[in-house]
C-alpha atoms as a PDB file:
ATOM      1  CA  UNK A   1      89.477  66.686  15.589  1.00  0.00           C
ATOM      2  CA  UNK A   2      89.463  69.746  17.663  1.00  0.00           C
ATOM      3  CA  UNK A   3      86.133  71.655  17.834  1.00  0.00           C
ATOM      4  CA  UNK A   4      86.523  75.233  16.994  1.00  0.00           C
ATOM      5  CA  UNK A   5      83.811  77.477  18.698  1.00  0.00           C
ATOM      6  CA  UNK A   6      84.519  81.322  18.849  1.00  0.00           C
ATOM      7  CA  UNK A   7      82.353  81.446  21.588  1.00  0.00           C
ATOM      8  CA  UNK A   8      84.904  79.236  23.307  1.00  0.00           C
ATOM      9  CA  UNK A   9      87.586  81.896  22.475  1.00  0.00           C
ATOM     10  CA  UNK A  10      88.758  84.516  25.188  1.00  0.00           C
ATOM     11  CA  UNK A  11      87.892  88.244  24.698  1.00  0.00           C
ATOM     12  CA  UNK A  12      91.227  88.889  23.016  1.00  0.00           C
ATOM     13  CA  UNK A  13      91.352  86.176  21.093  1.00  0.00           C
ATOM     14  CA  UNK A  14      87.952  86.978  19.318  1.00  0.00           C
ATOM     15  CA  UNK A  15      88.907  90.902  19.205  1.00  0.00           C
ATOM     16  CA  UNK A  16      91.880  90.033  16.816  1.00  0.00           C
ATOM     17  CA  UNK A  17      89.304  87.859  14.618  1.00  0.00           C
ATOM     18  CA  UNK A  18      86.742  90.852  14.174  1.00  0.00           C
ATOM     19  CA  UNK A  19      89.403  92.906  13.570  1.00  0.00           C
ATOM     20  CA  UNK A  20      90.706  90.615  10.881  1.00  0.00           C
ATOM     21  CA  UNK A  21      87.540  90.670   9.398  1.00  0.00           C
ATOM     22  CA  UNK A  22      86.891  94.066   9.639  1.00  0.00           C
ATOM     23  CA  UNK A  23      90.052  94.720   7.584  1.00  0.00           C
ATOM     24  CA  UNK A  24      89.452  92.197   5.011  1.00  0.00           C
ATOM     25  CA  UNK A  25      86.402  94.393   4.769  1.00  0.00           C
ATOM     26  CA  UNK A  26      87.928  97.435   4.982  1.00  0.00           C
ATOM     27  CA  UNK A  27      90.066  97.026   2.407  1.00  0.00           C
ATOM     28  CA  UNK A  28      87.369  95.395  -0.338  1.00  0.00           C
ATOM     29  CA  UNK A  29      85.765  98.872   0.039  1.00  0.00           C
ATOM     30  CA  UNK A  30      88.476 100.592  -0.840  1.00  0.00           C
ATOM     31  CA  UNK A  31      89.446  98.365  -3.830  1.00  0.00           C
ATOM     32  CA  UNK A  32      86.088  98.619  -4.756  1.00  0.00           C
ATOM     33  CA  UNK A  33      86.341 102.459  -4.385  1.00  0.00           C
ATOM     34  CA  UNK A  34      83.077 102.354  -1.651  1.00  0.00           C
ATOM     35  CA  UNK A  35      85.058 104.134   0.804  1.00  0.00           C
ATOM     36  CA  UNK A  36      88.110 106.379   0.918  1.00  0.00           C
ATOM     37  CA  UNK A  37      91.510 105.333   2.580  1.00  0.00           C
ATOM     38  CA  UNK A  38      90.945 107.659   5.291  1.00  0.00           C
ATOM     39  CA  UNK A  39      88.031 105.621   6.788  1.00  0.00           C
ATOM     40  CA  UNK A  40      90.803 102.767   7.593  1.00  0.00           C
ATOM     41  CA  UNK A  41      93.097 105.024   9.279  1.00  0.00           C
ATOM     42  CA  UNK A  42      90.063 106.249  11.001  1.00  0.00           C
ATOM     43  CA  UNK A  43      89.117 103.304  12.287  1.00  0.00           C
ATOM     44  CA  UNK A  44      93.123 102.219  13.190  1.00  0.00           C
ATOM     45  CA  UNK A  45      93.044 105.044  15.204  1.00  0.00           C
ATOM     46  CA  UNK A  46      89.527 104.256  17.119  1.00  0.00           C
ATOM     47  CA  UNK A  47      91.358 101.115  18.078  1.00  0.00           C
ATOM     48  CA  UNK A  48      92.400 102.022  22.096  1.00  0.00           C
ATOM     49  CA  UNK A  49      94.573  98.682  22.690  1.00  0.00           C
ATOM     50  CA  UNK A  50      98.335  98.703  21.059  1.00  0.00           C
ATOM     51  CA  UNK A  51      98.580  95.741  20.503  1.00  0.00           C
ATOM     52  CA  UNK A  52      95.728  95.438  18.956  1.00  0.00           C
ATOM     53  CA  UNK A  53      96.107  98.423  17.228  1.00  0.00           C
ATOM     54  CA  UNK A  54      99.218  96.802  15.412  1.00  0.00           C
ATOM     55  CA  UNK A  55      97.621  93.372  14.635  1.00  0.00           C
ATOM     56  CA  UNK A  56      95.282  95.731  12.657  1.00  0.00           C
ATOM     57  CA  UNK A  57      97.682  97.134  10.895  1.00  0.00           C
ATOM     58  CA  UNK A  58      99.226  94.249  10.065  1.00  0.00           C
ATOM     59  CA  UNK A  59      95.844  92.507   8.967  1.00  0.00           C
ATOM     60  CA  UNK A  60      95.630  95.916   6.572  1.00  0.00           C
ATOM     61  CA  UNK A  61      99.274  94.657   5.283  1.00  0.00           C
ATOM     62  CA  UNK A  62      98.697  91.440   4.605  1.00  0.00           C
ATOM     63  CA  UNK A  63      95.308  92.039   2.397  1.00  0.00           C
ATOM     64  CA  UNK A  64      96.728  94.795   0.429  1.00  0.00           C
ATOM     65  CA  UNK A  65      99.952  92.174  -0.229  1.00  0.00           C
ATOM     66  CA  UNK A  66      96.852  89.643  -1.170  1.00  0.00           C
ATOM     67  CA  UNK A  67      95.691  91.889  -3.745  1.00  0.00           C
ATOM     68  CA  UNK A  68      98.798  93.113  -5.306  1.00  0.00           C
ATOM     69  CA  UNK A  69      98.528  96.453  -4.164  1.00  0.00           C
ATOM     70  CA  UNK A  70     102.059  96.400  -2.089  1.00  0.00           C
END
């Protein structure tokens, strides 16, 4: 069995997880109506890399698909 440690994990590798989870989060609040839309863009556009930038987006995506709200 292979032993899965973020800390193990290079700095891009764990950037894309936090961002992951950030959107899950992200888009809870605004299901839950805690937060307005805006704050995701706001924080999409915070995010310097590209192509990080886009796995964000696509993270966004896939959780609003998850909730039936695509």
């Amino acid at each position: 069995m292979k032993e899965n440690n973020l800390s193990n994990l290079d700095e891009h590798e764990k950037n894309l997880i936090n961002l992951q989870k950030h959107a899950a989060y992200l888009v809870w609040k605004v299901e839950e109506s805690i937060c307005a839309p805006a704050e995701i863009r706001d924080f999409e556009n915070n995010i310097t890399n590209p192509i990080e930038r886009d796995a964000f987006k696509k993270f966004v995506s896939d959780y609003k698909k998850k909730l039936g709200k695509i």
